[in-house]
N, C-alpha and C. Protein backbone atom coordinates (compact mmCIF):
# COMPACT_ATOMS: atom_id res chain seq x y z
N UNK A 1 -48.74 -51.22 -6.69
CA UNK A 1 -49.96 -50.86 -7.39
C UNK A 1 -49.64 -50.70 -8.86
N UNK A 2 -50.35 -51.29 -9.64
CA UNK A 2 -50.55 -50.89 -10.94
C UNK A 2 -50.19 -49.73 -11.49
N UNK A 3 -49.24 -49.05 -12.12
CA UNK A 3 -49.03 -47.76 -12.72
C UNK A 3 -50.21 -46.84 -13.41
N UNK A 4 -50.97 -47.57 -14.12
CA UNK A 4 -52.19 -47.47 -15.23
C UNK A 4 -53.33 -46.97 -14.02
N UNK A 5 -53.24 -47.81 -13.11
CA UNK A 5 -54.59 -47.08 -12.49
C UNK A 5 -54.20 -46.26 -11.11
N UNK A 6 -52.70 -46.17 -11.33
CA UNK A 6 -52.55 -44.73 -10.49
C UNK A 6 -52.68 -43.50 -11.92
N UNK A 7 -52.33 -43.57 -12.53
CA UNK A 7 -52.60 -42.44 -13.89
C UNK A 7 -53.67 -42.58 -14.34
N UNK A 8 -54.95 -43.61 -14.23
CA UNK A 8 -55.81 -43.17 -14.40
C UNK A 8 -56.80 -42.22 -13.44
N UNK A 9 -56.22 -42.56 -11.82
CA UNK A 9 -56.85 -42.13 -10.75
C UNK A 9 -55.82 -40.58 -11.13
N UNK A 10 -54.78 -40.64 -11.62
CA UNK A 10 -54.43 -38.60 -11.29
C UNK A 10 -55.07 -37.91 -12.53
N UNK A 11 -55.71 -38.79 -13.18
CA UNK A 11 -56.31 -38.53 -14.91
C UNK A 11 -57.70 -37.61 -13.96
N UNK A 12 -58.85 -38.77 -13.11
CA UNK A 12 -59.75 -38.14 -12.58
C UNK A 12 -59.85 -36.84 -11.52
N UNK A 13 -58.75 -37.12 -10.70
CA UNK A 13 -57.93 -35.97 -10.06
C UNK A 13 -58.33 -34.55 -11.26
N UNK A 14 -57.13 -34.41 -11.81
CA UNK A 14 -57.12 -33.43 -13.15
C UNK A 14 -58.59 -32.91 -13.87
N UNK A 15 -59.11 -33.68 -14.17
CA UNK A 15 -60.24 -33.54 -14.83
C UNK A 15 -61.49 -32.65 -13.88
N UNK A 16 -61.62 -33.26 -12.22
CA UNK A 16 -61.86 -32.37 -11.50
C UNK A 16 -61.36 -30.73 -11.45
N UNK A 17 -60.40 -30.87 -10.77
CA UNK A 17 -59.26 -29.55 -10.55
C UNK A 17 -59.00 -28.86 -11.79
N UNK A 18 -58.95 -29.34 -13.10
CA UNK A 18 -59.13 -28.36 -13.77
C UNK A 18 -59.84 -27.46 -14.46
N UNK A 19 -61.44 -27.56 -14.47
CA UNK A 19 -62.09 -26.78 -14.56
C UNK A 19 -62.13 -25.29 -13.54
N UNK A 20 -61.92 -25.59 -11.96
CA UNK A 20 -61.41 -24.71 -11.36
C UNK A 20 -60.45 -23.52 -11.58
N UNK A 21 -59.38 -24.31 -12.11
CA UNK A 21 -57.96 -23.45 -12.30
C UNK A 21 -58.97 -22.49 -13.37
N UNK A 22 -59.45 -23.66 -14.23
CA UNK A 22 -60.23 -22.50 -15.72
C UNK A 22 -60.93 -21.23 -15.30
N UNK A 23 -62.05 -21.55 -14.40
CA UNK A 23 -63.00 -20.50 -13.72
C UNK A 23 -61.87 -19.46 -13.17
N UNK A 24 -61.57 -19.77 -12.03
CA UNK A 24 -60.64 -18.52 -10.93
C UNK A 24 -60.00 -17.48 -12.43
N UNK A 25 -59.00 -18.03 -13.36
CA UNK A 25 -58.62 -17.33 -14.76
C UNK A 25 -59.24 -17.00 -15.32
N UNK A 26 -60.65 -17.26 -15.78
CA UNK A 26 -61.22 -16.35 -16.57
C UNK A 26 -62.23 -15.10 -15.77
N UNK A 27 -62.57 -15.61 -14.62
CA UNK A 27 -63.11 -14.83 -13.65
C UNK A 27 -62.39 -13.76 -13.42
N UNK A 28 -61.57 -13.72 -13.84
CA UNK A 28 -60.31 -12.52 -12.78
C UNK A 28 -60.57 -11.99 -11.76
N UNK A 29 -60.64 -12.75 -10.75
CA UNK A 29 -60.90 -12.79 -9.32
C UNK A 29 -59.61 -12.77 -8.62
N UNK A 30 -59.29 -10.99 -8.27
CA UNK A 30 -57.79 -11.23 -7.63
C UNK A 30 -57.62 -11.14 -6.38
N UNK A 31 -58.43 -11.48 -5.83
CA UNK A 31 -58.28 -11.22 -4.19
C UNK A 31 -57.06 -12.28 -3.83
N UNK A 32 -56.50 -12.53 -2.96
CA UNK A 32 -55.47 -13.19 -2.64
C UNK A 32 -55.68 -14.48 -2.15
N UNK A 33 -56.45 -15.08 -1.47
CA UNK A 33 -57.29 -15.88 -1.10
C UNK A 33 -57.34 -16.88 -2.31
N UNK A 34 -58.18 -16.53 -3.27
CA UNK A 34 -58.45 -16.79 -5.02
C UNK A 34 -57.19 -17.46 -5.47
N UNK A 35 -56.03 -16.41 -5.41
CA UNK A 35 -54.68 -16.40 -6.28
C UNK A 35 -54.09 -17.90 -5.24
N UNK A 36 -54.30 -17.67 -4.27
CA UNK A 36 -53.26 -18.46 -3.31
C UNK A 36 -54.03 -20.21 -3.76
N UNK A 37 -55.45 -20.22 -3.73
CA UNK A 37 -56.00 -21.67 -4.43
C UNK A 37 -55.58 -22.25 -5.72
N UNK A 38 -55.44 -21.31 -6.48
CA UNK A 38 -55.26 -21.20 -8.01
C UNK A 38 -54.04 -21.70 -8.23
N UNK A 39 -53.18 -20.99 -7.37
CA UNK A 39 -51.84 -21.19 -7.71
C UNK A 39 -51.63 -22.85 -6.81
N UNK A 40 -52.08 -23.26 -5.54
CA UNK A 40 -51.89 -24.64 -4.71
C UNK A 40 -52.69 -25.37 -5.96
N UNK A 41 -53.62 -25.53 -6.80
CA UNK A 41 -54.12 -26.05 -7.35
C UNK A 41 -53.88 -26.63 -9.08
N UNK A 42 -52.61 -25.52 -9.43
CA UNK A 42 -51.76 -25.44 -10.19
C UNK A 42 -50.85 -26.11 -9.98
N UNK A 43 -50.03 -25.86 -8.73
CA UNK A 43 -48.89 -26.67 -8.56
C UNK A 43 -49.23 -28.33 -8.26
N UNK A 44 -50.53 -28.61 -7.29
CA UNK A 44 -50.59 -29.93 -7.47
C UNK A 44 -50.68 -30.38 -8.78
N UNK A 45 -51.57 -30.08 -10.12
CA UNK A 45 -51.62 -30.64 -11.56
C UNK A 45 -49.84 -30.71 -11.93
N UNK A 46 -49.43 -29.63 -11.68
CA UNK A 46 -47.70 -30.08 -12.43
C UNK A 46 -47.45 -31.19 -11.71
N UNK A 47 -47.28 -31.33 -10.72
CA UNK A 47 -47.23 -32.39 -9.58
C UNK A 47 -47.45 -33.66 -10.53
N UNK A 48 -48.76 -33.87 -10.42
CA UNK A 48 -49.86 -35.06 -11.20
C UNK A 48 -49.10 -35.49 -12.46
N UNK A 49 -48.47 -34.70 -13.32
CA UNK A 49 -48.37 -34.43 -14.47
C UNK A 49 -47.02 -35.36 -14.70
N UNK A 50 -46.13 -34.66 -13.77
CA UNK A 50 -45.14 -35.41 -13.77
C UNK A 50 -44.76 -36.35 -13.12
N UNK A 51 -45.77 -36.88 -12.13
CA UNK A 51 -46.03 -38.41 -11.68
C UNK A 51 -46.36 -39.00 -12.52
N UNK A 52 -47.14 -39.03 -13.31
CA UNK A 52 -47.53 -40.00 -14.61
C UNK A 52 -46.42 -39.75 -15.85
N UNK A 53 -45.73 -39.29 -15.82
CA UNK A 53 -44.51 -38.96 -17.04
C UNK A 53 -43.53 -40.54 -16.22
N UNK A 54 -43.51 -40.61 -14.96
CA UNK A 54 -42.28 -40.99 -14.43
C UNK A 54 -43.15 -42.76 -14.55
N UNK A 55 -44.52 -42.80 -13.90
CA UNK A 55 -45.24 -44.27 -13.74
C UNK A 55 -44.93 -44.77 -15.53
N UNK A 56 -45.64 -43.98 -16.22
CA UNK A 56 -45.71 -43.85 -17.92
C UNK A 56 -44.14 -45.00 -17.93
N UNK A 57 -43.10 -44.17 -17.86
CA UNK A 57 -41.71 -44.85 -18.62
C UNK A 57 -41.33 -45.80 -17.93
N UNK A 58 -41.46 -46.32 -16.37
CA UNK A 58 -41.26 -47.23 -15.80
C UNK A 58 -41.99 -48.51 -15.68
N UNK A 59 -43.58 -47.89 -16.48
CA UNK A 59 -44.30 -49.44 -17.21
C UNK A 59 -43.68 -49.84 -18.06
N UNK A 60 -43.60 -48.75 -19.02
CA UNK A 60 -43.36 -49.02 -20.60
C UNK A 60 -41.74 -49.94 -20.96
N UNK A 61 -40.71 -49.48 -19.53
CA UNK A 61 -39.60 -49.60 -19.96
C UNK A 61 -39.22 -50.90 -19.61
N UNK A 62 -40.33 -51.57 -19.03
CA UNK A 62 -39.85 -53.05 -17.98
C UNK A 62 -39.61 -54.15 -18.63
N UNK A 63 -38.75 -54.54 -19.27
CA UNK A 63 -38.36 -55.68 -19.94
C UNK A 63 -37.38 -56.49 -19.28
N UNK A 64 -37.83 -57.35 -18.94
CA UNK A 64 -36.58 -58.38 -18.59
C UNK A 64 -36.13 -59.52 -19.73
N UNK A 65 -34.95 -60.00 -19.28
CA UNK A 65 -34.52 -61.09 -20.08
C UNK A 65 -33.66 -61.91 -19.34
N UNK A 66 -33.66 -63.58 -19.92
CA UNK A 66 -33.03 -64.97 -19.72
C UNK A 66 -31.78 -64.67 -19.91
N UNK A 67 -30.90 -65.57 -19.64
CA UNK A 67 -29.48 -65.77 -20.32
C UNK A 67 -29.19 -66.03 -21.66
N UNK A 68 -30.17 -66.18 -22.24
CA UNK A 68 -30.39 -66.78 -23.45
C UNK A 68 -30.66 -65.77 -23.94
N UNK A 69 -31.07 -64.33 -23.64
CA UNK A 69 -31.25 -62.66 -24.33
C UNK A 69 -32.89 -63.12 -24.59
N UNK A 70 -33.98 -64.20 -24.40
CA UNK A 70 -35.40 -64.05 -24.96
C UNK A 70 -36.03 -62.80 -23.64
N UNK A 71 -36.56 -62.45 -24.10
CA UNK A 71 -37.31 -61.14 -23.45
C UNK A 71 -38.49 -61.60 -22.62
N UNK A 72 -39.13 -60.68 -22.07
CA UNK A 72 -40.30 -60.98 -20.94
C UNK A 72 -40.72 -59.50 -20.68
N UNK A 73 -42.21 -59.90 -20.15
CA UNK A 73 -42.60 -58.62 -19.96
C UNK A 73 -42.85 -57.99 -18.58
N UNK A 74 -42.85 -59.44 -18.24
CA UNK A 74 -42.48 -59.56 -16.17
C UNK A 74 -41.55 -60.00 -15.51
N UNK A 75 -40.51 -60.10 -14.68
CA UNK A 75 -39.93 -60.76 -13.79
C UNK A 75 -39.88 -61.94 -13.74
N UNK A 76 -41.88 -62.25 -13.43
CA UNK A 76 -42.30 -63.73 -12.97
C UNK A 76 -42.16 -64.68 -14.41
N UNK A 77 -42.17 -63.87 -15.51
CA UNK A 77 -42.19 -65.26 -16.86
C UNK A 77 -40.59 -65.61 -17.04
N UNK A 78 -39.73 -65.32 -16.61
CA UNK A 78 -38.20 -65.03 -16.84
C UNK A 78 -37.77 -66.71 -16.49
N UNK A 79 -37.39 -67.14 -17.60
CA UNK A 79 -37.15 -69.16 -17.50
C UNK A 79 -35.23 -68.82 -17.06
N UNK A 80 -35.33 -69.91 -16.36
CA UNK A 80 -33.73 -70.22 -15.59
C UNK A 80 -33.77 -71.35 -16.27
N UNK A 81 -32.31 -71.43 -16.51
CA UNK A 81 -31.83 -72.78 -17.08
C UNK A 81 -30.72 -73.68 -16.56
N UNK A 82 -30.61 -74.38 -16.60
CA UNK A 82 -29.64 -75.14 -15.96
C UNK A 82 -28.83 -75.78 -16.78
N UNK A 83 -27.56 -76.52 -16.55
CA UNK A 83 -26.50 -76.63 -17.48
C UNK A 83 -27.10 -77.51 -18.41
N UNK A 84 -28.06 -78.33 -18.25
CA UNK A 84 -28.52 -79.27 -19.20
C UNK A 84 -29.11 -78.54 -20.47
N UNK A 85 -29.69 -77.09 -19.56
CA UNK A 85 -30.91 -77.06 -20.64
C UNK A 85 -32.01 -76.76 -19.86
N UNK A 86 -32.33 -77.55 -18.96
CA UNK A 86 -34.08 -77.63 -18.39
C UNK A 86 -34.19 -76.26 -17.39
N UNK A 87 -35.69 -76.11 -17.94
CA UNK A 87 -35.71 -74.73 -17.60
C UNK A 87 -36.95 -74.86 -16.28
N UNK A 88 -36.65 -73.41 -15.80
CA UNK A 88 -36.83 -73.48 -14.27
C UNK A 88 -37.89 -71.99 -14.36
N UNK A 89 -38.61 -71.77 -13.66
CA UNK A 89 -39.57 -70.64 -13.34
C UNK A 89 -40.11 -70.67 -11.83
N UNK A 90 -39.60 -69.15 -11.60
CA UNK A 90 -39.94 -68.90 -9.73
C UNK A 90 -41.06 -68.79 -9.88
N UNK A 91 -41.79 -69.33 -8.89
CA UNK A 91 -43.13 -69.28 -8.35
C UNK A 91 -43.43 -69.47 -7.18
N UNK A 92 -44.36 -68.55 -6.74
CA UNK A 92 -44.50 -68.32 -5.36
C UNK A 92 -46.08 -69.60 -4.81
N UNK A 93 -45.89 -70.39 -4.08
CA UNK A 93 -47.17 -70.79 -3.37
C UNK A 93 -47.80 -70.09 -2.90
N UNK A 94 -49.07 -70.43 -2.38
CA UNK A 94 -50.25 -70.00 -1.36
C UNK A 94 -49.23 -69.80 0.04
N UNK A 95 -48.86 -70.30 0.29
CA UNK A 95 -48.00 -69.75 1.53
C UNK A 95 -47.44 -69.12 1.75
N UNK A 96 -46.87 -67.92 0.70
CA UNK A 96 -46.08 -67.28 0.26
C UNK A 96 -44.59 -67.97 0.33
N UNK A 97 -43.95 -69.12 -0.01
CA UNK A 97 -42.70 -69.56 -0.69
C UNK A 97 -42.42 -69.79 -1.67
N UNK A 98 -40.89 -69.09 -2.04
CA UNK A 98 -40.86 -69.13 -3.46
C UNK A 98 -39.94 -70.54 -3.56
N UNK A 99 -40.38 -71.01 -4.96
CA UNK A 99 -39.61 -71.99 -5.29
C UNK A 99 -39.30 -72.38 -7.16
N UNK A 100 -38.31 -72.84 -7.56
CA UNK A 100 -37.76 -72.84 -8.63
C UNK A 100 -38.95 -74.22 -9.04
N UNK A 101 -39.67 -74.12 -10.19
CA UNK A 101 -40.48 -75.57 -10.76
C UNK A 101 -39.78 -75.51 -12.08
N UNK A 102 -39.54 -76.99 -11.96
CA UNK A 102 -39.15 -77.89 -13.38
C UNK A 102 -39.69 -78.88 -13.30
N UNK A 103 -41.08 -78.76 -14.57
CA UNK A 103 -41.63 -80.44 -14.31
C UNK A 103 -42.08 -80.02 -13.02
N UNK A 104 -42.63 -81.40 -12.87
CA UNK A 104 -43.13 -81.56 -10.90
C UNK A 104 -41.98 -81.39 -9.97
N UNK A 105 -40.86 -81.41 -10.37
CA UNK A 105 -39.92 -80.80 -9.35
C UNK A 105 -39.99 -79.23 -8.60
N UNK A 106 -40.07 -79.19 -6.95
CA UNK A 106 -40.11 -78.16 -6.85
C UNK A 106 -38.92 -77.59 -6.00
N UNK A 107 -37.86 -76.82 -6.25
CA UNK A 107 -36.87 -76.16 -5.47
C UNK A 107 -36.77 -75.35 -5.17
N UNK A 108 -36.60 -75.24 -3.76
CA UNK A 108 -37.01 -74.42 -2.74
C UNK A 108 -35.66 -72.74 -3.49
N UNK A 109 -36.43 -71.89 -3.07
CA UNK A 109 -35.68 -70.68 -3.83
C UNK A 109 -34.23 -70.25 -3.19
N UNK A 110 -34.58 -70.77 -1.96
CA UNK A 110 -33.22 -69.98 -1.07
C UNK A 110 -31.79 -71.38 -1.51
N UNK A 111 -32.17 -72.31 -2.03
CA UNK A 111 -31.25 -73.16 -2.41
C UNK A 111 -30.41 -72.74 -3.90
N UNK A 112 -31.53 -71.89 -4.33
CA UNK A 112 -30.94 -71.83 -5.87
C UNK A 112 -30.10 -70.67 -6.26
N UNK A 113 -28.67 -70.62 -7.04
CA UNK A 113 -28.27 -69.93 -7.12
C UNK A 113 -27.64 -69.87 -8.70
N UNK A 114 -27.45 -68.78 -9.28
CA UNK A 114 -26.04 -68.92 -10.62
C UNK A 114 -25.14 -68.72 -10.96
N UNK A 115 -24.84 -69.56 -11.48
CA UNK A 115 -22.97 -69.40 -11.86
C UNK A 115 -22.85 -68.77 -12.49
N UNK A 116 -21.52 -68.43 -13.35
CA UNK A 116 -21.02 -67.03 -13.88
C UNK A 116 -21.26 -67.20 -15.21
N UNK A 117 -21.86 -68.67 -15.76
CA UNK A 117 -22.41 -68.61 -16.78
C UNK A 117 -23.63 -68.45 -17.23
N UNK A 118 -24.65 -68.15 -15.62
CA UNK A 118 -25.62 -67.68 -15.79
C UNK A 118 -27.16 -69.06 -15.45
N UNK A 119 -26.00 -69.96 -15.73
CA UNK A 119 -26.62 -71.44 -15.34
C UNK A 119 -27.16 -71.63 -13.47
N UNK A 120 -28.67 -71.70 -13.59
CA UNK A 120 -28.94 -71.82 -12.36
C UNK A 120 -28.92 -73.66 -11.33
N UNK A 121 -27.71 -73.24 -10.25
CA UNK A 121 -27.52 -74.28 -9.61
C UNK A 121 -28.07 -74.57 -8.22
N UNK A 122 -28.49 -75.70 -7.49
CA UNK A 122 -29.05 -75.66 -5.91
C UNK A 122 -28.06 -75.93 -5.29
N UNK A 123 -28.29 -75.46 -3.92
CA UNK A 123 -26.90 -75.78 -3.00
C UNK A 123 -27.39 -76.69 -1.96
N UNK A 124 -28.11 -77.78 -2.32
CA UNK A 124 -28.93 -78.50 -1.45
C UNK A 124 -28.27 -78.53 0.05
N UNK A 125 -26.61 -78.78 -0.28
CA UNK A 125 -25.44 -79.36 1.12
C UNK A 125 -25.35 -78.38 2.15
N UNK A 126 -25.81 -77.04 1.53
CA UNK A 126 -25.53 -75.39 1.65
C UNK A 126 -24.01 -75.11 2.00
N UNK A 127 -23.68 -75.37 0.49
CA UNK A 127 -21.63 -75.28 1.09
C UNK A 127 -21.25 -73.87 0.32
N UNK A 128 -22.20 -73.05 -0.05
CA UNK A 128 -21.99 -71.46 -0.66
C UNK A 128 -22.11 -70.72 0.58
N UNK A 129 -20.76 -69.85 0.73
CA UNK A 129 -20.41 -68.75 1.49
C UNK A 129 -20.88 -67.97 0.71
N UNK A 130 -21.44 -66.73 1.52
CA UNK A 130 -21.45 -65.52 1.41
C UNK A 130 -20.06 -64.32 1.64
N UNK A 131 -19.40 -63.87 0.35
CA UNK A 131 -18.35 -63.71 0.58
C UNK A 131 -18.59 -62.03 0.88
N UNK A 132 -19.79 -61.61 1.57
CA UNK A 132 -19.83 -59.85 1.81
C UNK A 132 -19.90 -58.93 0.25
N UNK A 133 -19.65 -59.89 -0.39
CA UNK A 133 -19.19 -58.76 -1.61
C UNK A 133 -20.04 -58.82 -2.93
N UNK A 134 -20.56 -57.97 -2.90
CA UNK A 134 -21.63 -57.77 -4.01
C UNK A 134 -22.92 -58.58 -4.60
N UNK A 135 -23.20 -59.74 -2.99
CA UNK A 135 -24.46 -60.24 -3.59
C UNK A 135 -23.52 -61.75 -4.16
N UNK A 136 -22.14 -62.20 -4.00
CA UNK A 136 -21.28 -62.75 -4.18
C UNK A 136 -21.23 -64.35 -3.20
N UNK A 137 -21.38 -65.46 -3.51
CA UNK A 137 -21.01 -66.50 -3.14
C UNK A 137 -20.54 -67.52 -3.26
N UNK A 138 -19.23 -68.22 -2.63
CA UNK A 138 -18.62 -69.10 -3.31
C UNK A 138 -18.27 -70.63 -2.74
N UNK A 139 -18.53 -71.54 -3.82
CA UNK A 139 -18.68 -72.87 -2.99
C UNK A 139 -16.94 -73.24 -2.93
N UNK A 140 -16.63 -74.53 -2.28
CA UNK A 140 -15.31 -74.85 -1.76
C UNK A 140 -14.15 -74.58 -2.96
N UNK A 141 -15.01 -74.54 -4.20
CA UNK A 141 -13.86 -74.43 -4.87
C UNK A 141 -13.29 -73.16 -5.18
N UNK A 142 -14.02 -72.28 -4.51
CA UNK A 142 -14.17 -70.87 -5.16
C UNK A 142 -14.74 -70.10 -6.40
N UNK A 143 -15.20 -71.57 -6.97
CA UNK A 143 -16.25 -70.59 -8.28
C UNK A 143 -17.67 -70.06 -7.31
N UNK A 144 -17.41 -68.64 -8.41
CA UNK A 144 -18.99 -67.62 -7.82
C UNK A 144 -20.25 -67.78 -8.10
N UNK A 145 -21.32 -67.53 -7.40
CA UNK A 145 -22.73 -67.79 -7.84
C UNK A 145 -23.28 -66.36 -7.26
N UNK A 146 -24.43 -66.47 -7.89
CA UNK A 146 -25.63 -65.17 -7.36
C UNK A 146 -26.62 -65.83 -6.81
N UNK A 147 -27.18 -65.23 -6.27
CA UNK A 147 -28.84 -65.48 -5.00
C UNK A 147 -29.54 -65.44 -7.01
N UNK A 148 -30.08 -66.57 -7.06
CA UNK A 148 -30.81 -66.98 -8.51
C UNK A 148 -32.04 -65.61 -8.25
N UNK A 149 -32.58 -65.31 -7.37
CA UNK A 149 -33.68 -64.88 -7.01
C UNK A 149 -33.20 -63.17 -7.61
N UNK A 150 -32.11 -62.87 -7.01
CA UNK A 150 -31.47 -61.83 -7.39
C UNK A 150 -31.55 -60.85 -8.50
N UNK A 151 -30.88 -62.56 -9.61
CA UNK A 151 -30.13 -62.24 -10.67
C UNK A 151 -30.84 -62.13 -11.94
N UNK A 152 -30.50 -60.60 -12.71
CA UNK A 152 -31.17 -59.92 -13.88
C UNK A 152 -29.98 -60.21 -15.19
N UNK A 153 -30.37 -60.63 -16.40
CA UNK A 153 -29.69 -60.59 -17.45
C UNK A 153 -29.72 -59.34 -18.72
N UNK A 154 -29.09 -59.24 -18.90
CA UNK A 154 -29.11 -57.70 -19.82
C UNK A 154 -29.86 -58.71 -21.89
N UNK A 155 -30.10 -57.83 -22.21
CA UNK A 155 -30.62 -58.68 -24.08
C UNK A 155 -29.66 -59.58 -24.72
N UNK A 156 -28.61 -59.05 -24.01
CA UNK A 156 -27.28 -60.29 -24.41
C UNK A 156 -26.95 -61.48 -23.78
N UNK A 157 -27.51 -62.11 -23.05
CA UNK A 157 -28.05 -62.87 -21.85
C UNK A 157 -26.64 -62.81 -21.01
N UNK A 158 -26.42 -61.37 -21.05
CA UNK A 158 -25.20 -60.79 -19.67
C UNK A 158 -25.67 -61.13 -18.16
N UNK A 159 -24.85 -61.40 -17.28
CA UNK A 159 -25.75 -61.45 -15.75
C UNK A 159 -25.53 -59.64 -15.54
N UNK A 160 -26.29 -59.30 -14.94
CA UNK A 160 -26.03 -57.57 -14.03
C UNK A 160 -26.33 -57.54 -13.08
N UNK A 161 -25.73 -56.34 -12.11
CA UNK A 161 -25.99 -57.01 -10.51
C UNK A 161 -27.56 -56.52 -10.48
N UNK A 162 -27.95 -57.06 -9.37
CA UNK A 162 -29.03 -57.34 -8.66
C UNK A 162 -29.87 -56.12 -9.17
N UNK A 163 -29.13 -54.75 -8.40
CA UNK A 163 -29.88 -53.18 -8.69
C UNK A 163 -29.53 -52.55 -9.81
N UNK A 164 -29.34 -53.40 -11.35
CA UNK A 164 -29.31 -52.56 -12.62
C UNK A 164 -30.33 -52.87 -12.77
């Protein structure tokens, strides 16, 4: 879900509930009953408050980037390149499969992987082992690749694993 319209939905939340908290406090209504709403009604707003502190920095902070260090503001605009040059963008069909497009070329996602230079390659033959180790696979010669689908680049067009 959208971050923005969960903080706008705890925005309407708040805006309700807090006229309440206002009344019960200026009322000074201390029966216990009173205090015990006031206070559940309190603690949900901190609640609220700091759900949208946390949605807030995890919109704001989402930048991805190419190997090349150009920036993006989604996942899905993030161009793969290949040793030539020609650049590649995942996209999902109506069927839900993802696949690498260059041009009218379309490659299937589970084929595509990158090398340690960040260059995305297919394993059409499927001769990449999975070597157990860190999201790690290596074709006969032993150079490594990543699941392309995986793989995040830092502003320096660094590869980082999968969960930075």
């Amino acid at each position: 879900m959208n971050p923005y319209i969960v903080i706008a939905i705890m925005l309407v939340i708040d805006i309700i509930t807090l006229p309440l908290i206002i009344k019960k406090m200026i009322t000074k209504e201390t029966d216990k009953k009173g205090l015990k709403i006031t206070a559940l009604i309190a603690a949900f707003v901190a609640v609220e408050v700091i759900f949208s502190v946390i949605f807030i920095d995890s919109a704001e902070d989402k930048t991805y980037y190419d190997r090349l260090g150009n920036s993006y503001s989604s996942s899905e605009s993030v161009i793969y390149y290949d040793r030539e040059g020609n650049e590649y963008l995942l996209c999902e069909t109506a069927d839900k499969k993802m696949y690498f497009i260059c041009g009218r070329m379309m490659n299937d996602a589970e084929d595509a992987y990158v090398d340690k230079n960040g260059c995305i390659v297919f394993d059409y033959k499927e001769c990449f082992t999975d070597t157990g180790s860190d999201g790690i696979y290596k074709d006969d010669k032993s150079n490594e690749y990543y699941k392309a689908d995986e793989v995040r680049w830092n502003k320096k067009g660094e590869i980082l694993q999968a969960d930075e």
